[in-house]
PDB file of N, CA and C in Angstrom:
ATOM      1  N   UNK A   1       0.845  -1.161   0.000  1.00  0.00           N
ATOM      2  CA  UNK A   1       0.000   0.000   0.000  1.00  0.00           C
ATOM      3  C   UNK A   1       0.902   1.240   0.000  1.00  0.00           C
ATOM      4  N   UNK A   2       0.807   1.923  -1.029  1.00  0.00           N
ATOM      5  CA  UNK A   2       1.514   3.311  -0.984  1.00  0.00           C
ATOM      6  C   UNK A   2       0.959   4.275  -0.592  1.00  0.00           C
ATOM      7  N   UNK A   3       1.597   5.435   0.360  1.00  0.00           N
ATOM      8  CA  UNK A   3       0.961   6.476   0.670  1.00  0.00           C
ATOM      9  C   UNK A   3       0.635   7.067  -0.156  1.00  0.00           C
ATOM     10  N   UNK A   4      -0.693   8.322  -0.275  1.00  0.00           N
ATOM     11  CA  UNK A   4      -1.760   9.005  -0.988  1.00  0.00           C
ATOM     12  C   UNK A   4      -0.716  10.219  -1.036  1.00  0.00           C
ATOM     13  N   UNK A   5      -1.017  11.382  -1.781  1.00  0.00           N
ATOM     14  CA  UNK A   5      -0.737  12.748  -2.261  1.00  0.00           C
ATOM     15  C   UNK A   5      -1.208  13.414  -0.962  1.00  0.00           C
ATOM     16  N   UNK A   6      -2.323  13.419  -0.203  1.00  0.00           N
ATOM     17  CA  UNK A   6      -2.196  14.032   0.937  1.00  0.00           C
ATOM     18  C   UNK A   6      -1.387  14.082   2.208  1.00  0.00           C
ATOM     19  N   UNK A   7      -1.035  12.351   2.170  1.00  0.00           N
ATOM     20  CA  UNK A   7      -0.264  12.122   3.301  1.00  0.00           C
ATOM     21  C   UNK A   7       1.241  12.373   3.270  1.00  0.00           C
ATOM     22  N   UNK A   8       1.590  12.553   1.329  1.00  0.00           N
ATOM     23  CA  UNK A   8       3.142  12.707   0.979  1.00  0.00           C
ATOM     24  C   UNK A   8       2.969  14.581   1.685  1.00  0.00           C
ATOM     25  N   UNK A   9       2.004  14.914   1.826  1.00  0.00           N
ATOM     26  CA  UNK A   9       2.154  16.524   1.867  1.00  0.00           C
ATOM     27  C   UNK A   9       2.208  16.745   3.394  1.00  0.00           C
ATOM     28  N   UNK A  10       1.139  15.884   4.513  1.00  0.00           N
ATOM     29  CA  UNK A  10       1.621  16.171   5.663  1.00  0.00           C
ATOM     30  C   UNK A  10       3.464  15.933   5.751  1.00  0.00           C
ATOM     31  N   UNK A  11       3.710  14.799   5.514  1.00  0.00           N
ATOM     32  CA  UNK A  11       5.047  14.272   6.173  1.00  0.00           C
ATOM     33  C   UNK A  11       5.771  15.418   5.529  1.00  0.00           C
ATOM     34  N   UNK A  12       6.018  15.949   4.322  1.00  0.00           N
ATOM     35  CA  UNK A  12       6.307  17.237   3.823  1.00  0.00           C
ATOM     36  C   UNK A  12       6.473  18.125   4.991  1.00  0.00           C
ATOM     37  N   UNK A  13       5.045  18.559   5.065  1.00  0.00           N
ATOM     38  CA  UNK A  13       5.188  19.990   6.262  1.00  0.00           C
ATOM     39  C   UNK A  13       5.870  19.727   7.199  1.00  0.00           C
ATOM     40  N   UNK A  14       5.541  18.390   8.132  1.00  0.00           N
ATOM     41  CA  UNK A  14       5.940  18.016   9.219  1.00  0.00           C
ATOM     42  C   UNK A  14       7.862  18.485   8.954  1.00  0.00           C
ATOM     43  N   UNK A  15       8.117  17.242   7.904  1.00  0.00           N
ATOM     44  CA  UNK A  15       9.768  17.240   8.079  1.00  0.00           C
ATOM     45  C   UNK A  15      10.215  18.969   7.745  1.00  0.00           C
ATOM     46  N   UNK A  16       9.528  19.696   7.038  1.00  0.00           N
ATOM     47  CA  UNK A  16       9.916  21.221   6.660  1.00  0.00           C
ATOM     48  C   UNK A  16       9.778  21.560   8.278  1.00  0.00           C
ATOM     49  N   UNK A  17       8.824  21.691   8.786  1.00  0.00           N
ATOM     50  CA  UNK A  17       8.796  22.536   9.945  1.00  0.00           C
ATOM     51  C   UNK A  17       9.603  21.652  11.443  1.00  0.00           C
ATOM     52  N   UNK A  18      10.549  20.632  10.907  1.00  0.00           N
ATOM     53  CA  UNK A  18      10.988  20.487  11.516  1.00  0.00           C
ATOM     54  C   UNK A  18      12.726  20.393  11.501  1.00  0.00           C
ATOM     55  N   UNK A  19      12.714  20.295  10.250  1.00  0.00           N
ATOM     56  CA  UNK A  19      14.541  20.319  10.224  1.00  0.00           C
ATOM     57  C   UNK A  19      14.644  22.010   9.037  1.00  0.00           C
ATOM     58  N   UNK A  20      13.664  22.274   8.679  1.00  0.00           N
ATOM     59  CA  UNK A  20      13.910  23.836   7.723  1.00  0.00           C
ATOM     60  C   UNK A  20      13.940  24.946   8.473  1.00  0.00           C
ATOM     61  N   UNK A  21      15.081  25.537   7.772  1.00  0.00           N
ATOM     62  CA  UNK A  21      15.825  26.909   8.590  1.00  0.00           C
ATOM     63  C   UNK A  21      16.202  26.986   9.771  1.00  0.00           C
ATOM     64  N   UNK A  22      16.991  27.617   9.507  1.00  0.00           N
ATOM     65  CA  UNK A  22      18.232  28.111  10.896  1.00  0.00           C
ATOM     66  C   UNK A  22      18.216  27.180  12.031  1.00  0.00           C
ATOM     67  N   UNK A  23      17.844  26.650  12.191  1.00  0.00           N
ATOM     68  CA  UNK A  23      17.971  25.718  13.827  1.00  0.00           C
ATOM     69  C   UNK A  23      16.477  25.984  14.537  1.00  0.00           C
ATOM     70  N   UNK A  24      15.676  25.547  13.510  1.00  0.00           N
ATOM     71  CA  UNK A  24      13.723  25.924  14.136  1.00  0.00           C
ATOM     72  C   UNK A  24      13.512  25.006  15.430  1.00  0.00           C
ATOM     73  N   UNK A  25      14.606  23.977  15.399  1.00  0.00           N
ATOM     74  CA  UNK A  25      14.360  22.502  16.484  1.00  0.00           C
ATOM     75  C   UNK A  25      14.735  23.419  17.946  1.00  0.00           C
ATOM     76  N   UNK A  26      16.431  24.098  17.800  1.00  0.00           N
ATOM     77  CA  UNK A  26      16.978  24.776  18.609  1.00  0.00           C
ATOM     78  C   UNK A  26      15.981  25.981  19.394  1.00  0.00           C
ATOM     79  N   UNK A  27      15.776  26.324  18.300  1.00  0.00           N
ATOM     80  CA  UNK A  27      14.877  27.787  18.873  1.00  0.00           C
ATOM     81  C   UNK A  27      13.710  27.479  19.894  1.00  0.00           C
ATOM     82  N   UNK A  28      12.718  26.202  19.208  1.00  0.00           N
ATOM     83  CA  UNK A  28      12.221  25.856  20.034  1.00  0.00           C
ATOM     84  C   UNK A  28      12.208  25.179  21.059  1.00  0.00           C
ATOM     85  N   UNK A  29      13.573  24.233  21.311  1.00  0.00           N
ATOM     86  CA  UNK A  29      13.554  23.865  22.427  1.00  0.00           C
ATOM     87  C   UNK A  29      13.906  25.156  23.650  1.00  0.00           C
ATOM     88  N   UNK A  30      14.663  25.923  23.237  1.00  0.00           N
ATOM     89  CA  UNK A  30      15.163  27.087  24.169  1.00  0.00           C
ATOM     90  C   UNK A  30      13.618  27.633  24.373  1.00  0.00           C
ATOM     91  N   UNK A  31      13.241  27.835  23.853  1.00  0.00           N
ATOM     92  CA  UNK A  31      11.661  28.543  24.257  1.00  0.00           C
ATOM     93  C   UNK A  31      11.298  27.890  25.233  1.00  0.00           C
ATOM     94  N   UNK A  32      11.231  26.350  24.799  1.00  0.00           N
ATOM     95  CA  UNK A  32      10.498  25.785  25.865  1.00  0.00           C
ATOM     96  C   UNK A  32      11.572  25.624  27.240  1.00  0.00           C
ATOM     97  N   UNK A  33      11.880  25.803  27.243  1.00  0.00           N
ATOM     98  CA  UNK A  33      13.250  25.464  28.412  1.00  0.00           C
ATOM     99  C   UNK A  33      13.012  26.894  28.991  1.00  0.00           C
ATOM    100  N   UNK A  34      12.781  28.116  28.836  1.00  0.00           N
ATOM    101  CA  UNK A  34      12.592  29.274  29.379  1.00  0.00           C
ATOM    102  C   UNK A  34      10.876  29.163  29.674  1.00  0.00           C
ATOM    103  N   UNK A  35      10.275  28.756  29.173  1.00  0.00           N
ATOM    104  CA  UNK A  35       8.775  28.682  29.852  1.00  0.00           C
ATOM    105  C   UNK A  35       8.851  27.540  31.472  1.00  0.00           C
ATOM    106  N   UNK A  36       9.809  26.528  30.886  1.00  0.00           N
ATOM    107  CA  UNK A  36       9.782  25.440  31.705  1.00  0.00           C
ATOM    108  C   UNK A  36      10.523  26.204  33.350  1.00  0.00           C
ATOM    109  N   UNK A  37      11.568  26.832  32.784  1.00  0.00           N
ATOM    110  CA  UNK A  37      11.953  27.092  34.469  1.00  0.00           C
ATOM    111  C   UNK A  37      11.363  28.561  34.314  1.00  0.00           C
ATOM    112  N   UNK A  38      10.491  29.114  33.811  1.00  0.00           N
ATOM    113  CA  UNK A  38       9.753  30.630  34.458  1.00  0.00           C
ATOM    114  C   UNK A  38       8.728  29.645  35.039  1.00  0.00           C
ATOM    115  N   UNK A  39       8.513  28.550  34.726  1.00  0.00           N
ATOM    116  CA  UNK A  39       6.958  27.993  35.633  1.00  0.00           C
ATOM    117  C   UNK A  39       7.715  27.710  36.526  1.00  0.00           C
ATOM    118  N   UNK A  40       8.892  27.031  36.606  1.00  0.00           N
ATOM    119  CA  UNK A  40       9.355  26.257  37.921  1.00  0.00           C
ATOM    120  C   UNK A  40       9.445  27.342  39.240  1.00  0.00           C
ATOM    121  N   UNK A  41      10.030  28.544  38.791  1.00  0.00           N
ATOM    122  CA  UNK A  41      10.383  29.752  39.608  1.00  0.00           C
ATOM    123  C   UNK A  41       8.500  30.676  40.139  1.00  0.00           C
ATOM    124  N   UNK A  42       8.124  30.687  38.990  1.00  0.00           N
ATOM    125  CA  UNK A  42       6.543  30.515  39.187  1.00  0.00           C
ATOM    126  C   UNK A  42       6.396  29.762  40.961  1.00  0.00           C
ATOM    127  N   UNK A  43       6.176  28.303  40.682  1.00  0.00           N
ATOM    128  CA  UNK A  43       6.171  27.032  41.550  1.00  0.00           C
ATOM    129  C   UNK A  43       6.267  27.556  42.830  1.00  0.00           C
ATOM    130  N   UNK A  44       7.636  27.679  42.675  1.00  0.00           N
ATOM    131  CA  UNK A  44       8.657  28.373  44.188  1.00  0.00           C
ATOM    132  C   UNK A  44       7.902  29.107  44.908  1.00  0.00           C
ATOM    133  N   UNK A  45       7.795  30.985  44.249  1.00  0.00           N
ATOM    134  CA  UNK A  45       7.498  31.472  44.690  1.00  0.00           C
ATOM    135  C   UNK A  45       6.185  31.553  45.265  1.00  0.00           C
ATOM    136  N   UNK A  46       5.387  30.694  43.992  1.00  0.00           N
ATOM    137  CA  UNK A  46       3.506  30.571  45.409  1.00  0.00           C
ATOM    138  C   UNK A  46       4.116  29.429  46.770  1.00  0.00           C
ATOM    139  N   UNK A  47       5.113  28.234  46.707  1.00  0.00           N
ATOM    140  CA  UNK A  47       5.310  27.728  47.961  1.00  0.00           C
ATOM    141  C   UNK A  47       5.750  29.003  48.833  1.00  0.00           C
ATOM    142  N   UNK A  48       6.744  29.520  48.766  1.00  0.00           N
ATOM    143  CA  UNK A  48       7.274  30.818  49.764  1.00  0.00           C
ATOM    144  C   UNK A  48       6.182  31.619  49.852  1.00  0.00           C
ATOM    145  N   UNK A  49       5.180  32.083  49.658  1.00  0.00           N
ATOM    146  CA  UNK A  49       3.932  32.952  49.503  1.00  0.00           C
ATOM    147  C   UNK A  49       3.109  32.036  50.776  1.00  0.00           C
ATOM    148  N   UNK A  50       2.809  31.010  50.692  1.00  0.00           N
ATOM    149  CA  UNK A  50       2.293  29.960  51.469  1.00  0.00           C
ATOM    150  C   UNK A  50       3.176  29.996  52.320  1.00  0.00           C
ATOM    151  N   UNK A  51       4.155  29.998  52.580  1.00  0.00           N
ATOM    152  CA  UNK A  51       4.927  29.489  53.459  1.00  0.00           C
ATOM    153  C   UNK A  51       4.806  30.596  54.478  1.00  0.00           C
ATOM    154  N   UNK A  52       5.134  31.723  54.134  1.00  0.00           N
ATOM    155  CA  UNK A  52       4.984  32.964  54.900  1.00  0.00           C
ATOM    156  C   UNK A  52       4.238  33.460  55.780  1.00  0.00           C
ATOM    157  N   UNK A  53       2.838  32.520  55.553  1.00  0.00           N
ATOM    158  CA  UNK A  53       1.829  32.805  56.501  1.00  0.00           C
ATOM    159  C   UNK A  53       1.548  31.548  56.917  1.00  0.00           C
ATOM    160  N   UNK A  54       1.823  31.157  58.540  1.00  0.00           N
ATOM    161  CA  UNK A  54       1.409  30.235  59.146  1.00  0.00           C
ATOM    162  C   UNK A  54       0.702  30.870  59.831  1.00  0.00           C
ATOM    163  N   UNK A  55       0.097  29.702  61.030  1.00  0.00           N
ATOM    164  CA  UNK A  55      -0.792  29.843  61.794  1.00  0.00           C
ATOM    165  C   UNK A  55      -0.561  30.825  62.721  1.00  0.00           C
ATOM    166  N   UNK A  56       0.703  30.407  63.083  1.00  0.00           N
ATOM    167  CA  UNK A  56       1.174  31.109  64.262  1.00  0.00           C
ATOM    168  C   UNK A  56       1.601  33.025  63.963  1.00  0.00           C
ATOM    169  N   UNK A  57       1.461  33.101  62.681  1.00  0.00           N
ATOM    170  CA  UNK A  57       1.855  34.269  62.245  1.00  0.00           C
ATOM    171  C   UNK A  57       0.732  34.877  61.849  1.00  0.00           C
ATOM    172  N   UNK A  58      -0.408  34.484  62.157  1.00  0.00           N
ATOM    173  CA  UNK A  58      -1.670  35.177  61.818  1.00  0.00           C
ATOM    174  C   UNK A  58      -2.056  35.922  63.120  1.00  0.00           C
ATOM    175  N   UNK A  59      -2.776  37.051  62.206  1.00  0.00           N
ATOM    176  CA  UNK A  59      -3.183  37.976  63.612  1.00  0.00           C
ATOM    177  C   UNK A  59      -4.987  38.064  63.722  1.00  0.00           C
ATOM    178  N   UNK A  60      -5.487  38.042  64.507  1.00  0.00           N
ATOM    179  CA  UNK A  60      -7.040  37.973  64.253  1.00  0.00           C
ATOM    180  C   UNK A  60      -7.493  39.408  64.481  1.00  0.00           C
ATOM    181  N   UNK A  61      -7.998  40.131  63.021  1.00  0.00           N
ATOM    182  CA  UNK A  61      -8.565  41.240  63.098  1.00  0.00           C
ATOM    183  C   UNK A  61     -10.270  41.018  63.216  1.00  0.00           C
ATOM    184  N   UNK A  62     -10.643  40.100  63.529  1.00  0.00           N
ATOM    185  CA  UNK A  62     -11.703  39.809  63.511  1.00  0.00           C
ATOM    186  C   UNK A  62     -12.737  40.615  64.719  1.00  0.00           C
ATOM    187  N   UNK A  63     -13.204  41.724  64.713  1.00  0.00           N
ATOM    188  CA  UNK A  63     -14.091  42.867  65.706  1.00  0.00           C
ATOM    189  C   UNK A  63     -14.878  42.252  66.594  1.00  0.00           C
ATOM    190  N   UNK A  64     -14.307  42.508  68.429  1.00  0.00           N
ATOM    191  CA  UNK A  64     -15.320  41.431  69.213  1.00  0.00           C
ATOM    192  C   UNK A  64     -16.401  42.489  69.206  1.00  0.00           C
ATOM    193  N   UNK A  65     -17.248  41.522  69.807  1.00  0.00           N
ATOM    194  CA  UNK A  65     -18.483  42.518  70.165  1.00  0.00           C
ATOM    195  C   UNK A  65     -18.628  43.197  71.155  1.00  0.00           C
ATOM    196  N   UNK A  66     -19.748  44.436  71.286  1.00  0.00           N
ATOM    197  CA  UNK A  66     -19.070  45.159  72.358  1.00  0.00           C
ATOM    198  C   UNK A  66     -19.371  44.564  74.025  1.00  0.00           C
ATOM    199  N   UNK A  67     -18.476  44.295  74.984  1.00  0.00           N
ATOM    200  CA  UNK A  67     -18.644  43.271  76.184  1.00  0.00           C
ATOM    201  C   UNK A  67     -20.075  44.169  77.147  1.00  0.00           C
ATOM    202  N   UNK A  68     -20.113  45.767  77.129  1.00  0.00           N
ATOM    203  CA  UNK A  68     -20.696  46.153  78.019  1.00  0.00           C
ATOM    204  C   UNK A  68     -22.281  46.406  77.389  1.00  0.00           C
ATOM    205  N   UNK A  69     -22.165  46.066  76.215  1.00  0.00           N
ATOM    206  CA  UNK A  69     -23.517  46.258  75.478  1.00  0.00           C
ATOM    207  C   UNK A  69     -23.959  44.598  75.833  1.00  0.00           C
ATOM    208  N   UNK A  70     -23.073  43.755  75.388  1.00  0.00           N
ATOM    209  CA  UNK A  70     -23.632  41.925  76.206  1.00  0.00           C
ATOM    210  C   UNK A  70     -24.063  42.041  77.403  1.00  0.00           C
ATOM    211  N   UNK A  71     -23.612  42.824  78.540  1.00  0.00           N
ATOM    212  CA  UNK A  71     -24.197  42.488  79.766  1.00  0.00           C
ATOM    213  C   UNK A  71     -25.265  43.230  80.053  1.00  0.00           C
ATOM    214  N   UNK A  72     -25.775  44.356  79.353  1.00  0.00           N
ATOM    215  CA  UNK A  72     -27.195  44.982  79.569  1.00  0.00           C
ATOM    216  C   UNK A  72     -28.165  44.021  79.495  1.00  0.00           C
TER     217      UNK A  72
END
């Protein structure tokens, strides 16, 4: 079974957009390698964000009620 005229044209594009011009493989792996550690650093910083506020470091602004208006 020989491949069809459509499928000679994907594998076409495919191999063009993958080994044609300047180093398109290069470029994109560096792209992805700069998305990959801006997420990782991303990552980090919401753990340290979390981290920053424990329990013990919380303050309760929460308004008591007034005590001398309760005992009327």
């Amino acid at each position: 079974m020989s491949p069809s005229i459509p499928q000679l044209l994907i594998v076409a594009v495919v191999a063009l957009l993958l080994f044609g011009g300047r180093g398109r493989i290069s470029s994109i792996m560096g792209d992805m390698a700069k998305g990959i550690k801006s997420f990782r650093t991303g990552l980090k910083d919401e753990d340290a964000d979390t981290k920053a506020v424990d329990g013990e470091d919380m303050v309760n602004i929460t308004p008591e009620k007034d005590k001398a208006k309760a005992s009327d």
